[in-house]
C-alpha atoms as a PDB file:
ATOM      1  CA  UNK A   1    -101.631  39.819   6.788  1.00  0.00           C
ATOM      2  CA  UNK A   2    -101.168  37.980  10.103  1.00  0.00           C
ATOM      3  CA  UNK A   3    -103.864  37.085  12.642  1.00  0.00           C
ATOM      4  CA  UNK A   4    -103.999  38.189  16.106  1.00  0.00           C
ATOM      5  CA  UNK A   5    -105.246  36.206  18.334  1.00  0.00           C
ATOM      6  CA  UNK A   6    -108.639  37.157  20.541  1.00  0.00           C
ATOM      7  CA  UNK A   7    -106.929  36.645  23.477  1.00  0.00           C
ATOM      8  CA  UNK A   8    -103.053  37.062  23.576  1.00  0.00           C
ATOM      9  CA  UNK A   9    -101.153  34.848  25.603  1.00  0.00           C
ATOM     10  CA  UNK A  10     -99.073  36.660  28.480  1.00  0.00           C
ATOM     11  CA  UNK A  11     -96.222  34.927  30.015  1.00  0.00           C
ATOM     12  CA  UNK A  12     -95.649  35.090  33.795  1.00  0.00           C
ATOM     13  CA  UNK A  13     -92.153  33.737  35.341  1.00  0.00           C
ATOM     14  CA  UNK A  14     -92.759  33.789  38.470  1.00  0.00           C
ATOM     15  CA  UNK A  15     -88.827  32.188  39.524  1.00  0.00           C
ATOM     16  CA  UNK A  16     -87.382  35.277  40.176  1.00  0.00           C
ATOM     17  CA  UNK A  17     -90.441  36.111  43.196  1.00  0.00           C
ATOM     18  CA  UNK A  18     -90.470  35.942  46.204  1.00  0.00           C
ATOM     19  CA  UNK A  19     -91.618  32.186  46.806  1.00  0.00           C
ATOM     20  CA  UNK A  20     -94.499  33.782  49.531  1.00  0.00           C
ATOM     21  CA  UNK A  21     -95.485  36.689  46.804  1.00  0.00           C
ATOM     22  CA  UNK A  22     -96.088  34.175  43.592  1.00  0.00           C
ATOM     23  CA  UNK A  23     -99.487  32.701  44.584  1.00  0.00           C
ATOM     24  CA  UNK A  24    -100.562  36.004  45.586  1.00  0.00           C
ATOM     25  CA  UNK A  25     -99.723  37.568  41.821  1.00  0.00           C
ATOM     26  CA  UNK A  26    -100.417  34.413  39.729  1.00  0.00           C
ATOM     27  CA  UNK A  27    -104.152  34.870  41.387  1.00  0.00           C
ATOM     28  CA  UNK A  28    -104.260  37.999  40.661  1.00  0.00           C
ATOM     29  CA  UNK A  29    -103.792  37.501  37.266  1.00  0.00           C
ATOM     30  CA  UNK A  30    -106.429  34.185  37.698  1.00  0.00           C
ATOM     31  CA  UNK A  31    -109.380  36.558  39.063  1.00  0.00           C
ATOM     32  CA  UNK A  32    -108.677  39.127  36.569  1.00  0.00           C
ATOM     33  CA  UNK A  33    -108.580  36.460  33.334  1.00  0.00           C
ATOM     34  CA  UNK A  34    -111.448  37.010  30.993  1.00  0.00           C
ATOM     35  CA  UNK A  35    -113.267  33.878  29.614  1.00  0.00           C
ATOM     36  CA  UNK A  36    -111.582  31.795  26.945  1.00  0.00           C
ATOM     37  CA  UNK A  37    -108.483  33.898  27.962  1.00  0.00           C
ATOM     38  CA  UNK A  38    -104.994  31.972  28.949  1.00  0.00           C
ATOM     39  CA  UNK A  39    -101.561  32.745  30.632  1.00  0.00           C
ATOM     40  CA  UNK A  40     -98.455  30.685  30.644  1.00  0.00           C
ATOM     41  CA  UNK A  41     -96.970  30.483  34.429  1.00  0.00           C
ATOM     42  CA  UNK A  42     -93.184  29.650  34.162  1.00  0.00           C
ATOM     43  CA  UNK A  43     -91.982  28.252  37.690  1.00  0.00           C
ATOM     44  CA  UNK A  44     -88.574  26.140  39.063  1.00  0.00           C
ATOM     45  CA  UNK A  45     -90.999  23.392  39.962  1.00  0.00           C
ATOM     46  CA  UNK A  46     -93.926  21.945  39.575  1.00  0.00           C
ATOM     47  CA  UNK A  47     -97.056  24.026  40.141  1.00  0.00           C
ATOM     48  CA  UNK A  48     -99.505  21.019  40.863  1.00  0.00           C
ATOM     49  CA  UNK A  49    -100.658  22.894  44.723  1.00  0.00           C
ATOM     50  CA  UNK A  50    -101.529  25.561  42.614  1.00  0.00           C
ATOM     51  CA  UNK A  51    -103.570  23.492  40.499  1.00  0.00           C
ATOM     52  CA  UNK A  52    -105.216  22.461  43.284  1.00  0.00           C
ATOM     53  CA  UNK A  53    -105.859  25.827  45.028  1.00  0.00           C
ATOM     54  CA  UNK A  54    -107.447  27.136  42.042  1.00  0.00           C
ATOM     55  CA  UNK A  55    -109.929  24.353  41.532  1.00  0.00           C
ATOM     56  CA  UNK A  56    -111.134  24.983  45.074  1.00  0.00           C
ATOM     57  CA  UNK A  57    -111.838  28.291  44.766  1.00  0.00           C
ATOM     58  CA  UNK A  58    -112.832  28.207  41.170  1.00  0.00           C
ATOM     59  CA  UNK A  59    -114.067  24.659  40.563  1.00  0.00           C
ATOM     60  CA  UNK A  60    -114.094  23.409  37.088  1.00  0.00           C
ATOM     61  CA  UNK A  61    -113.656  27.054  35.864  1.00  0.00           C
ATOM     62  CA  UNK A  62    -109.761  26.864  34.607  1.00  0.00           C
ATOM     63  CA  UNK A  63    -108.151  24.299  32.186  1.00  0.00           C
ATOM     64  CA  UNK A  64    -104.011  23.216  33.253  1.00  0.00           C
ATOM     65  CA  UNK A  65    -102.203  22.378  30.382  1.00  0.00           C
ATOM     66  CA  UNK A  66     -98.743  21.459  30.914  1.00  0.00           C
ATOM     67  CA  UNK A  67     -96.509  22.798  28.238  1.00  0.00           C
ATOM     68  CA  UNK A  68     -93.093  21.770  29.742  1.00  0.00           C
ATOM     69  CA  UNK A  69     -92.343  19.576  32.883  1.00  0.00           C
ATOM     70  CA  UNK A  70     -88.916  20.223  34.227  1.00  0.00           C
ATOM     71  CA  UNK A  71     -86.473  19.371  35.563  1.00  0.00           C
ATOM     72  CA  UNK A  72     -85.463  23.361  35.921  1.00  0.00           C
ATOM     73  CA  UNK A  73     -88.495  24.578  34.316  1.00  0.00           C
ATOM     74  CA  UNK A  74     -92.469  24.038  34.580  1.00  0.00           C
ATOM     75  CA  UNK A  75     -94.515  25.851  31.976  1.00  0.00           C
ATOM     76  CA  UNK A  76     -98.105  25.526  32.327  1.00  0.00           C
ATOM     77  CA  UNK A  77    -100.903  27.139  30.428  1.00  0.00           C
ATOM     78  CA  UNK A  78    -103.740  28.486  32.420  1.00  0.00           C
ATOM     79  CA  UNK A  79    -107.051  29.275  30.986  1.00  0.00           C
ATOM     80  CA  UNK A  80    -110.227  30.492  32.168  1.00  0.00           C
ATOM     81  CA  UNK A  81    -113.554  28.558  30.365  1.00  0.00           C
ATOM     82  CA  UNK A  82    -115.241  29.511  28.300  1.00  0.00           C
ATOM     83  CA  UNK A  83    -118.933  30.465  29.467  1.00  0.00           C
ATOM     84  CA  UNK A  84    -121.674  28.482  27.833  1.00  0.00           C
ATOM     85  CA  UNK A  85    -123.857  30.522  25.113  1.00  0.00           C
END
């Protein structure tokens, strides 16, 4: 029998957007993320503004793990923290 994991991973490609309407759905999917829950943003380029945008509004609340770093395609893995017990 296979696991399944707590959280699934959802992927979001966000290349096919409109380049003003991705931040606006990538944080909706941000301030809707449950702790120790993760989505993969795929993008044409590299995301790093969005990094920073997210740890001003939600400092030290998200890991950014790159998964793949161009040149055509950026996947990064966005997670909320877990909360401390």
């Amino acid at each position: 029998m296979s696991q399944v994991a707590e959280h699934p991973v959802n992927e979001i490609d966000v290349r096919s957007f409109v380049p003003a309407q991705r931040h606006e759905k990538i944080f909706q999917l941000v301030d809707n993320l449950a702790p120790g829950a993760s989505f993969i943003l795929i993008n044409d380029h590299d995301p790093k503004p969005l990094y920073y945008q997210i740890e001003a509004e939600y400092p030290k609340q998200f890991s950014w793990t790159y998964l793949e770093k161009g040149p055509s395609v950026w996947r990064v893995e966005i997670g909320r923290v877990q909360q401390a017990a």
